[in-house]
PDB file of N, CA and C in Angstrom:
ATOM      1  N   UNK A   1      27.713  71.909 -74.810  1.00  0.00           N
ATOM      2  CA  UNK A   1      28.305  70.672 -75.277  1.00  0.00           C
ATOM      3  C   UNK A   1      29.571  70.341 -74.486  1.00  0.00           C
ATOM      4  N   UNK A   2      30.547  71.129 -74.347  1.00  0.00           N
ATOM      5  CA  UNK A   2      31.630  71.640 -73.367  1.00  0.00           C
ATOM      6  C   UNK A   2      31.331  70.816 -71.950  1.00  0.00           C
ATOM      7  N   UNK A   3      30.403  71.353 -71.345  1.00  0.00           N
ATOM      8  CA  UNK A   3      29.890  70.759 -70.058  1.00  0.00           C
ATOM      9  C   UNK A   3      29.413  68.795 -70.183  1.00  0.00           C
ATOM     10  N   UNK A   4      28.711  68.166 -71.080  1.00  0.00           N
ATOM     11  CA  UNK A   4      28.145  67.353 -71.524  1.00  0.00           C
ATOM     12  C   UNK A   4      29.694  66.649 -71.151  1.00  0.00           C
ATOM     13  N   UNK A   5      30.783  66.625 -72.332  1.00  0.00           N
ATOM     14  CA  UNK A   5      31.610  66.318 -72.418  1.00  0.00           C
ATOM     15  C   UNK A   5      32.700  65.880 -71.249  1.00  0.00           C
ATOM     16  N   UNK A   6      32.472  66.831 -70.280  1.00  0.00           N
ATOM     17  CA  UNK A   6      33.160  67.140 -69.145  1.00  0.00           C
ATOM     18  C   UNK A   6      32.570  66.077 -67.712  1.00  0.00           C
ATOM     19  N   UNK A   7      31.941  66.263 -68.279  1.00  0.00           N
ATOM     20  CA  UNK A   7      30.765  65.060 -67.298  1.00  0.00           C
ATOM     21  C   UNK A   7      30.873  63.256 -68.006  1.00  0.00           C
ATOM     22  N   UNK A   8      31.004  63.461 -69.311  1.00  0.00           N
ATOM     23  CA  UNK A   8      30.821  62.028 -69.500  1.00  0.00           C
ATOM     24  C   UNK A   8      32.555  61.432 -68.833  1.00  0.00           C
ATOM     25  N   UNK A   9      33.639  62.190 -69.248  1.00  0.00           N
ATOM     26  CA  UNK A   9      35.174  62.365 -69.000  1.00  0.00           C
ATOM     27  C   UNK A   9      35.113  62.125 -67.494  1.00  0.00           C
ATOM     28  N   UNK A  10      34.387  62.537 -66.520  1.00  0.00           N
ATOM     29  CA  UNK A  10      34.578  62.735 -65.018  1.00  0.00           C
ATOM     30  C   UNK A  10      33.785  61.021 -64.876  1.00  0.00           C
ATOM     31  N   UNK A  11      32.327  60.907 -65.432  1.00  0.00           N
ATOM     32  CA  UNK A  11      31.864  59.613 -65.080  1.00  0.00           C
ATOM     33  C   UNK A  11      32.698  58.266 -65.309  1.00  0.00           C
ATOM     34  N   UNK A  12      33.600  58.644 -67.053  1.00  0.00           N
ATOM     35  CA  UNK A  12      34.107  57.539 -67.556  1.00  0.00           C
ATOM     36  C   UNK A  12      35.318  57.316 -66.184  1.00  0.00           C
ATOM     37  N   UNK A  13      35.989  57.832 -65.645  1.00  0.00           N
ATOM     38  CA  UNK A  13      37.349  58.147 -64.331  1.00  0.00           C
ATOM     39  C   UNK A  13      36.677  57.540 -63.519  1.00  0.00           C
ATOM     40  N   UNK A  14      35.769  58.110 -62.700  1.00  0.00           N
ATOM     41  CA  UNK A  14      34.861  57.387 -62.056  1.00  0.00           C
ATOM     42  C   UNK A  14      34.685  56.080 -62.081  1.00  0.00           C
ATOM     43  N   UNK A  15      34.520  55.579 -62.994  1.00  0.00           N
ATOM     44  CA  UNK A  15      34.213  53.926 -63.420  1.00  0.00           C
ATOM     45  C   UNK A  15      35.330  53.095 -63.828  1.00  0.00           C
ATOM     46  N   UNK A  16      36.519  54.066 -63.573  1.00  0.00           N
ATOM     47  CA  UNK A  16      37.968  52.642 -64.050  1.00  0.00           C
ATOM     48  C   UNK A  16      37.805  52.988 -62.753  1.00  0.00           C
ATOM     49  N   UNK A  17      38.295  54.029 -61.567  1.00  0.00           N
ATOM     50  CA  UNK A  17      38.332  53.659 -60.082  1.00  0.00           C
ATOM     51  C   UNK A  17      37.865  52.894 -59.593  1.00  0.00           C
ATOM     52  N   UNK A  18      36.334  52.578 -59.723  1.00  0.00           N
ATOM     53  CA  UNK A  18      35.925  51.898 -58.859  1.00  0.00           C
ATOM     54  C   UNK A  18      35.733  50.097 -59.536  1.00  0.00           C
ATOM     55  N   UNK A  19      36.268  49.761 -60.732  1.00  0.00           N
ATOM     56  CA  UNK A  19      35.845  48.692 -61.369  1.00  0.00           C
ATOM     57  C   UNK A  19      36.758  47.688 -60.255  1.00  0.00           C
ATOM     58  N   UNK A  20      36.345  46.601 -60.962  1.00  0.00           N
ATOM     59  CA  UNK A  20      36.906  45.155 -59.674  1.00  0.00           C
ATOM     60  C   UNK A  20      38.210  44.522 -60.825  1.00  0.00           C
ATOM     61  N   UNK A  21      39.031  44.689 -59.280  1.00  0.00           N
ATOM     62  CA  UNK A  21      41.056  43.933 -60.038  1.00  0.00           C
ATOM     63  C   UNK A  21      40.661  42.665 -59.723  1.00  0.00           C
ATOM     64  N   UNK A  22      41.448  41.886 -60.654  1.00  0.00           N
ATOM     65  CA  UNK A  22      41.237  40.609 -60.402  1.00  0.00           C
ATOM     66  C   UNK A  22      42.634  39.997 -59.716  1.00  0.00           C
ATOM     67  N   UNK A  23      43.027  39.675 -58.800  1.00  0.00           N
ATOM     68  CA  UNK A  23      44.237  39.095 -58.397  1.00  0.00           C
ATOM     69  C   UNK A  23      44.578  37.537 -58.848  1.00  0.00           C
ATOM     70  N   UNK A  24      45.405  37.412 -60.159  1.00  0.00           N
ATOM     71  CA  UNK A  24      45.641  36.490 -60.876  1.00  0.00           C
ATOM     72  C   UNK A  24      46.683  35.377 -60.325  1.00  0.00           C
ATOM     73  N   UNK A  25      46.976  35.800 -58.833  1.00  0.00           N
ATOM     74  CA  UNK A  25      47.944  34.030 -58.407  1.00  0.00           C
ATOM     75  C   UNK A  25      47.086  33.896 -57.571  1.00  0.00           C
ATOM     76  N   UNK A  26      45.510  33.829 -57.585  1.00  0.00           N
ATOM     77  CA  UNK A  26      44.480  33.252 -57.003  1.00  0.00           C
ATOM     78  C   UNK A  26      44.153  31.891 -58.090  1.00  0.00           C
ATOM     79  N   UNK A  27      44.697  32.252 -59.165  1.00  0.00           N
ATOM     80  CA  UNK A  27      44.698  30.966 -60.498  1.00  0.00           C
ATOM     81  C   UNK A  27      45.389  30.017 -60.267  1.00  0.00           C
ATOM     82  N   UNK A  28      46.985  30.606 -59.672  1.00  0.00           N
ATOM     83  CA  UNK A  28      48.110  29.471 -60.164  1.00  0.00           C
ATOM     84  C   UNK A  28      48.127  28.520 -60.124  1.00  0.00           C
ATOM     85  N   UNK A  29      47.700  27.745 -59.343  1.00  0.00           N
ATOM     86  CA  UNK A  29      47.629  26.055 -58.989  1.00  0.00           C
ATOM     87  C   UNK A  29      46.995  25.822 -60.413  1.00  0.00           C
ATOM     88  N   UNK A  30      45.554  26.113 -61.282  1.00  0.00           N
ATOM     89  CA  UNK A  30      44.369  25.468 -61.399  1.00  0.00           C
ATOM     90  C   UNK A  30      45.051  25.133 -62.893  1.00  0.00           C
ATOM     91  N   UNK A  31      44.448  23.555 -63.257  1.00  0.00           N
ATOM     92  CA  UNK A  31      44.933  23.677 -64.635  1.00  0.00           C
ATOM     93  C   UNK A  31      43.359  23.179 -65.334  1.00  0.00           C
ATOM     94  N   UNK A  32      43.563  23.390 -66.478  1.00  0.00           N
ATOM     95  CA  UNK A  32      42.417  22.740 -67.363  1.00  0.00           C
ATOM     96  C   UNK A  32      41.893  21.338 -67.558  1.00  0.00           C
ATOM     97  N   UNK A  33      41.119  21.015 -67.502  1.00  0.00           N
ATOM     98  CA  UNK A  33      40.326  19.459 -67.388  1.00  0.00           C
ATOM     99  C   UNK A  33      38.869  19.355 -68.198  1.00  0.00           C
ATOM    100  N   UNK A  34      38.408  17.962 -68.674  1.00  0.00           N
ATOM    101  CA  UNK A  34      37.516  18.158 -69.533  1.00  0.00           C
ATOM    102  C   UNK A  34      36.636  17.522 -68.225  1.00  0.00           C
ATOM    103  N   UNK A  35      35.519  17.956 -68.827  1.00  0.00           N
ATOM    104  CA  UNK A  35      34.192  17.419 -67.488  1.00  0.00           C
ATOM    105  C   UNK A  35      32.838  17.228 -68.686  1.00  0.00           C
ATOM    106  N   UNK A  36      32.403  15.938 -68.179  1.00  0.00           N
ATOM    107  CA  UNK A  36      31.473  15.539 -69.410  1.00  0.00           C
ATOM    108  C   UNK A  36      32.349  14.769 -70.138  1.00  0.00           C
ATOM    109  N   UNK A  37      31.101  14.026 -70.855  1.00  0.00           N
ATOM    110  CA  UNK A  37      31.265  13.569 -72.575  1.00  0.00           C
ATOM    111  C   UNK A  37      32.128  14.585 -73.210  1.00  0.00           C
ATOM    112  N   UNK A  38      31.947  15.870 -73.248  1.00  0.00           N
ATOM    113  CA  UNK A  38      32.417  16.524 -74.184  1.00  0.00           C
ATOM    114  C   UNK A  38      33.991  16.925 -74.042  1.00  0.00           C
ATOM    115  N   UNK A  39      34.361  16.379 -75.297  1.00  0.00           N
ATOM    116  CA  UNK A  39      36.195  16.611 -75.166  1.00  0.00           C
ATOM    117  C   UNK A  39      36.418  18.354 -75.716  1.00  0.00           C
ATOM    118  N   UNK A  40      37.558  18.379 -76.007  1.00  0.00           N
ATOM    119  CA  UNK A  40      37.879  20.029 -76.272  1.00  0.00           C
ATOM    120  C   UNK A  40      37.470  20.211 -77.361  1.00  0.00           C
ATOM    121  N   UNK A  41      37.085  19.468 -78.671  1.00  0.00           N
ATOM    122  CA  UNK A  41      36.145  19.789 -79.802  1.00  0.00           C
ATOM    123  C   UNK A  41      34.500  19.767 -79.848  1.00  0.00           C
ATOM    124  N   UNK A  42      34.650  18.987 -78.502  1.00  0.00           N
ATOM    125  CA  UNK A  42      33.154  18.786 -78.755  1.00  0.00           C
ATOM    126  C   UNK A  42      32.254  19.980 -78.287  1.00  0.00           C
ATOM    127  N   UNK A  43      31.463  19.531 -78.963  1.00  0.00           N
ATOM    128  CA  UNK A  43      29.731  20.351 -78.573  1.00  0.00           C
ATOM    129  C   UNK A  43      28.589  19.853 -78.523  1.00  0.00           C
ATOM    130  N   UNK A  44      28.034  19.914 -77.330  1.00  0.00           N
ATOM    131  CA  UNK A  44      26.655  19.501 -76.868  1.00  0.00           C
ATOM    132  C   UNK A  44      25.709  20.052 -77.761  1.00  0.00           C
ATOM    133  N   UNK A  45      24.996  19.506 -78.177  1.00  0.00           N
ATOM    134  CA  UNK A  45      23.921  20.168 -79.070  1.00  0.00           C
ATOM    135  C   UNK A  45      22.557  19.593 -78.522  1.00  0.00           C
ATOM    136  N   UNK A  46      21.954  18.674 -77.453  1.00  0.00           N
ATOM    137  CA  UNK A  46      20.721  18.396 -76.958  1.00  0.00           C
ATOM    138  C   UNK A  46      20.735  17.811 -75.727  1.00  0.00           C
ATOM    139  N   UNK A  47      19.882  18.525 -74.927  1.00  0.00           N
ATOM    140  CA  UNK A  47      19.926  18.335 -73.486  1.00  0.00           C
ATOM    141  C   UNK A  47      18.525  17.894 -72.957  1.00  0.00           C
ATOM    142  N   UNK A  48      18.778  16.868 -72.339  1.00  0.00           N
ATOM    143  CA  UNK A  48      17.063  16.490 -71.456  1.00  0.00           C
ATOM    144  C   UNK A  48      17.551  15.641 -70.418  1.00  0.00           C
ATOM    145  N   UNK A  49      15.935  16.056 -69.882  1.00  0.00           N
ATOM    146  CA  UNK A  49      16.376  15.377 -68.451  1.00  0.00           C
ATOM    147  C   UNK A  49      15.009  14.362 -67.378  1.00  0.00           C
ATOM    148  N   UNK A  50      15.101  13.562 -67.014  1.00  0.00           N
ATOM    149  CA  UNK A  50      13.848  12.685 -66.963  1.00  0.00           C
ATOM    150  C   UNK A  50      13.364  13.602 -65.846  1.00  0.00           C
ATOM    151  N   UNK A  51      12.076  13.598 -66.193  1.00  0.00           N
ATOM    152  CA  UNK A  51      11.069  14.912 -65.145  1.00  0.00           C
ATOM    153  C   UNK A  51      11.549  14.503 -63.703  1.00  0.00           C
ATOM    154  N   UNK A  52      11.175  12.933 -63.795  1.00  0.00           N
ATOM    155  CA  UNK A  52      10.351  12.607 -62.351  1.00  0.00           C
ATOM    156  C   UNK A  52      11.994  11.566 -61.572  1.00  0.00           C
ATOM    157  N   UNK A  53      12.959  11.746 -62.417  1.00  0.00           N
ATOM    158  CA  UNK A  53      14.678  11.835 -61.903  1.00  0.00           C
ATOM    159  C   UNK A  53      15.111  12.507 -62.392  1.00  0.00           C
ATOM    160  N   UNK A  54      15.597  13.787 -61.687  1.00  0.00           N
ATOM    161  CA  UNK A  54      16.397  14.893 -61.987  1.00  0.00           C
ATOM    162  C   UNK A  54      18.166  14.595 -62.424  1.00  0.00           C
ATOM    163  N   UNK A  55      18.558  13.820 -61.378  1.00  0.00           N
ATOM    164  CA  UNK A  55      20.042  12.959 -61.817  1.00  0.00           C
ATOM    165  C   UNK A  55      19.961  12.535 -63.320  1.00  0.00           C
ATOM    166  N   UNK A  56      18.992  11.835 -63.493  1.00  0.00           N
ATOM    167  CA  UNK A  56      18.884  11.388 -64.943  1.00  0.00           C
ATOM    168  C   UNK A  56      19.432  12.001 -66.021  1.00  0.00           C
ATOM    169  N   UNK A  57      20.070  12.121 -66.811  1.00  0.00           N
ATOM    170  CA  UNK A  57      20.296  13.550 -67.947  1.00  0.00           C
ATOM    171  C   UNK A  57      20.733  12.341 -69.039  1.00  0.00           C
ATOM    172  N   UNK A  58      20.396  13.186 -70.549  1.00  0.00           N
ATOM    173  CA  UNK A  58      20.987  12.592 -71.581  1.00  0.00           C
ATOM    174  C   UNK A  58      21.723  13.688 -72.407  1.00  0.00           C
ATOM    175  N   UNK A  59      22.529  13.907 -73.244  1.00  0.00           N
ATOM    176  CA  UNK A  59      22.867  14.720 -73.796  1.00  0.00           C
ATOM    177  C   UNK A  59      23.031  14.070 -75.366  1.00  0.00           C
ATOM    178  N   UNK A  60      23.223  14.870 -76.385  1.00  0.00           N
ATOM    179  CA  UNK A  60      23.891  14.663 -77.413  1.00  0.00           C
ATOM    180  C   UNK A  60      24.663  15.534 -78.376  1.00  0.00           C
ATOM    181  N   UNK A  61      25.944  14.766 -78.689  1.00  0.00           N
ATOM    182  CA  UNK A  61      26.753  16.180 -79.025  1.00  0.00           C
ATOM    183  C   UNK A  61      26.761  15.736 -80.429  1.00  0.00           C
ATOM    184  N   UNK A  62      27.552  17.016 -81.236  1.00  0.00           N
ATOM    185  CA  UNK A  62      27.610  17.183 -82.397  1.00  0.00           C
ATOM    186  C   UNK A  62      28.775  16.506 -83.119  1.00  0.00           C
ATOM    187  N   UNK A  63      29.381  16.279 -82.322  1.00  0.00           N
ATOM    188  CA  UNK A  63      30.414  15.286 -82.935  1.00  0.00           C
ATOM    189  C   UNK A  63      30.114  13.868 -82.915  1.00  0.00           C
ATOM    190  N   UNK A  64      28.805  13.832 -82.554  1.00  0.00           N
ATOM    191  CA  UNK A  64      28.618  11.965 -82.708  1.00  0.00           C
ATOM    192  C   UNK A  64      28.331  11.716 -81.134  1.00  0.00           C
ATOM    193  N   UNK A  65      26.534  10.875 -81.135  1.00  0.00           N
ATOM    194  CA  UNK A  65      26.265  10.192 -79.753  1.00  0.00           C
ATOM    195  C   UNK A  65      26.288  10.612 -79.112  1.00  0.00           C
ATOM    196  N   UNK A  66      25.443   9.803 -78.218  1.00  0.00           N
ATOM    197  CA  UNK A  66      24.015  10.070 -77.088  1.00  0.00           C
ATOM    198  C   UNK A  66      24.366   9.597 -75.822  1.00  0.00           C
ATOM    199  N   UNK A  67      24.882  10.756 -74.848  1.00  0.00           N
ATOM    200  CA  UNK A  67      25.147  10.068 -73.485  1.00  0.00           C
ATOM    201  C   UNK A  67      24.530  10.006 -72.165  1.00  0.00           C
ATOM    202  N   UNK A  68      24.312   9.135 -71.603  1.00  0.00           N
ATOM    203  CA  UNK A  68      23.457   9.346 -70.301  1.00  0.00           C
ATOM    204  C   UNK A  68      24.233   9.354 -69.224  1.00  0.00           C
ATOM    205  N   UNK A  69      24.301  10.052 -68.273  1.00  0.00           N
ATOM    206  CA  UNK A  69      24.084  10.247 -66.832  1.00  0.00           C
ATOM    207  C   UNK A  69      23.342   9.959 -65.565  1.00  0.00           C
ATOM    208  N   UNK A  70      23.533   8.703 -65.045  1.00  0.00           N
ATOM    209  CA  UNK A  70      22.461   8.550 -63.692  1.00  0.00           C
ATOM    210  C   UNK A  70      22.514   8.879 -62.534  1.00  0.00           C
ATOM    211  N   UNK A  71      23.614  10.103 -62.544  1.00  0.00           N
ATOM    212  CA  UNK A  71      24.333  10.313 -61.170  1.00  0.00           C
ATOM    213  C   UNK A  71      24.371  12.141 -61.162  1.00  0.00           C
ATOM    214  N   UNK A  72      23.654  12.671 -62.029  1.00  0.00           N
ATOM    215  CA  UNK A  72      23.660  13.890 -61.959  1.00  0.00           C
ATOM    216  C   UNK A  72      24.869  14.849 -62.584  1.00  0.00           C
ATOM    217  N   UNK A  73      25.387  13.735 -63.700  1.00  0.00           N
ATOM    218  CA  UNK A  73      26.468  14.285 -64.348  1.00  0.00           C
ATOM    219  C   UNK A  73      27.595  14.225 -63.852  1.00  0.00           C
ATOM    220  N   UNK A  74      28.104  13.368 -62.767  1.00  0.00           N
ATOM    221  CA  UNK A  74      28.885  12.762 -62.540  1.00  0.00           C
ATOM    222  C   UNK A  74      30.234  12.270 -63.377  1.00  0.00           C
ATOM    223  N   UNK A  75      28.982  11.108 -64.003  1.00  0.00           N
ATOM    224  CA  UNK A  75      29.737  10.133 -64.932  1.00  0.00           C
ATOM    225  C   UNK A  75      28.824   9.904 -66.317  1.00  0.00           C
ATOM    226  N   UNK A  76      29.483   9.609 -67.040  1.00  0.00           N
ATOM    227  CA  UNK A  76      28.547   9.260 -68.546  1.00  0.00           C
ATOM    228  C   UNK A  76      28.626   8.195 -69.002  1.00  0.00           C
ATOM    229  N   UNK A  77      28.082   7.579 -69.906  1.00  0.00           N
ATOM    230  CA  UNK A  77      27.954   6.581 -70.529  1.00  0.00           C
ATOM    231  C   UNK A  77      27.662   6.752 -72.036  1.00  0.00           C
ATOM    232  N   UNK A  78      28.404   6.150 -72.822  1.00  0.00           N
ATOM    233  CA  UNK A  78      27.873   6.759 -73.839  1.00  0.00           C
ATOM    234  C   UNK A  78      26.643   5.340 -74.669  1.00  0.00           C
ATOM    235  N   UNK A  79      25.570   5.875 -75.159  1.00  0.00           N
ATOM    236  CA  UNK A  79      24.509   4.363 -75.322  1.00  0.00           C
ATOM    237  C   UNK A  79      24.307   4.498 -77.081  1.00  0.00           C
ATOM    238  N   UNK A  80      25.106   5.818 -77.480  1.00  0.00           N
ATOM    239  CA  UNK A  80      24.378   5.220 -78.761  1.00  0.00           C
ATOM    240  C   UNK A  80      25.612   5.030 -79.544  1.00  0.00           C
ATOM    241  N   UNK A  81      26.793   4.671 -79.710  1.00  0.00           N
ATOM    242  CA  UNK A  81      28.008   4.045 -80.333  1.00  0.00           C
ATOM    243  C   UNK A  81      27.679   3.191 -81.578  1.00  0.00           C
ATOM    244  N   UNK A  82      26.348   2.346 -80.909  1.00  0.00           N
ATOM    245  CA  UNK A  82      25.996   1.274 -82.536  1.00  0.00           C
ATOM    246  C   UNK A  82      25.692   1.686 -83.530  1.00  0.00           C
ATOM    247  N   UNK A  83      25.109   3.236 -83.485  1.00  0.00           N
ATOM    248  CA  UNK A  83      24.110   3.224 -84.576  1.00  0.00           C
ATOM    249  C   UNK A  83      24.451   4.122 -85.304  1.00  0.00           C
ATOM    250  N   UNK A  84      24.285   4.121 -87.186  1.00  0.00           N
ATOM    251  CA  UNK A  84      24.988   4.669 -88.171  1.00  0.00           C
ATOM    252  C   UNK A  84      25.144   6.081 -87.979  1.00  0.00           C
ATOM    253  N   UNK A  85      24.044   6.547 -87.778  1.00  0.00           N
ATOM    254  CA  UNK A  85      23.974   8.419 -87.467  1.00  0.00           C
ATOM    255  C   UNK A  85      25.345   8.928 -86.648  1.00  0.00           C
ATOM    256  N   UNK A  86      25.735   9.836 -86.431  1.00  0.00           N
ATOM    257  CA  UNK A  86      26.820  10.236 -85.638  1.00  0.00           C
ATOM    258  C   UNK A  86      26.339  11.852 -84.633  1.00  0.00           C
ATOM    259  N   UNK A  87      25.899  12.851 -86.189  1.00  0.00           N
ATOM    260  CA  UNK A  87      25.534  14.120 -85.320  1.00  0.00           C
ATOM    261  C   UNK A  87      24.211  14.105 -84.586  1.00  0.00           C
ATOM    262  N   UNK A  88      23.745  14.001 -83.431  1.00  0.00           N
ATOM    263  CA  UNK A  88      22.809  14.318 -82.348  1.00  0.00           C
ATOM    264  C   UNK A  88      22.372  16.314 -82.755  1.00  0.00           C
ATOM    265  N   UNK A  89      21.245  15.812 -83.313  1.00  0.00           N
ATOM    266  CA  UNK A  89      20.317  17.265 -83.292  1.00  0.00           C
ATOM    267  C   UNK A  89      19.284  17.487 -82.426  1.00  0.00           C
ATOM    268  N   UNK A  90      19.065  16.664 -81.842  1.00  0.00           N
ATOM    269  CA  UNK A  90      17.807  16.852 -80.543  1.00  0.00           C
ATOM    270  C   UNK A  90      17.433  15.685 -79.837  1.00  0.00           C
ATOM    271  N   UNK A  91      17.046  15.761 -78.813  1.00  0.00           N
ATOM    272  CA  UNK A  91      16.768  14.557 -77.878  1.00  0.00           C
ATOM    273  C   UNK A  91      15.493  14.890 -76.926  1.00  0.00           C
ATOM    274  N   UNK A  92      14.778  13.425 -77.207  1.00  0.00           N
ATOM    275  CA  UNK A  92      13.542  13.833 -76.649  1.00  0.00           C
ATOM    276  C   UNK A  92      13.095  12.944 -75.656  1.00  0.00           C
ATOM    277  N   UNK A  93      12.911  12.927 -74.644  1.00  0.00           N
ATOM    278  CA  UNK A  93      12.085  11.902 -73.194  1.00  0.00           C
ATOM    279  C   UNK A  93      10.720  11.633 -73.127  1.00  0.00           C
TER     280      UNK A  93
END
């Protein structure tokens, strides 16, 4: 058991040596930005995409409405604003 022990102790050493440092003022510049429809609460909850145009995409999030994309997610649009429903549970093409 002694030996077992001694080996897992030598492997666990082993594996902080060789793990990967991350050098963190490779960050500094970068700041946070929203991309998409979706703001910092939101959540996407349905994704499709027209077969035969890949750019095409619609999404719909859970906080309300249905947005399309004709540019490959680029830019959005949001198309369903009029209508009473708000939470998007699935979306279908």
């Amino acid at each position: 058991m002694r030996s077992l022990l001694t080996l897992a102790f030598i492997l666990l050493m082993t594996s902080w040596s060789i793990c990967q440092t991350i050098d963190m003022s490779q960050f500094h510049g970068m700041q946070p930005r929203n991309i998409g429809p979706a703001g910092m609460s939101g959540r996407v909850t349905a994704i499709d995409v027209v077969l035969d145009d890949t750019d095409h995409i619609y999404i719909g999030a859970a906080a309300g409405g249905v947005w399309e994309s004709k540019n490959n997610g680029h830019t959005w649009t949001p198309i369903f604003d009029d209508q009473k429903a708000a939470s998007i549970g699935d979306i279908a093409i």
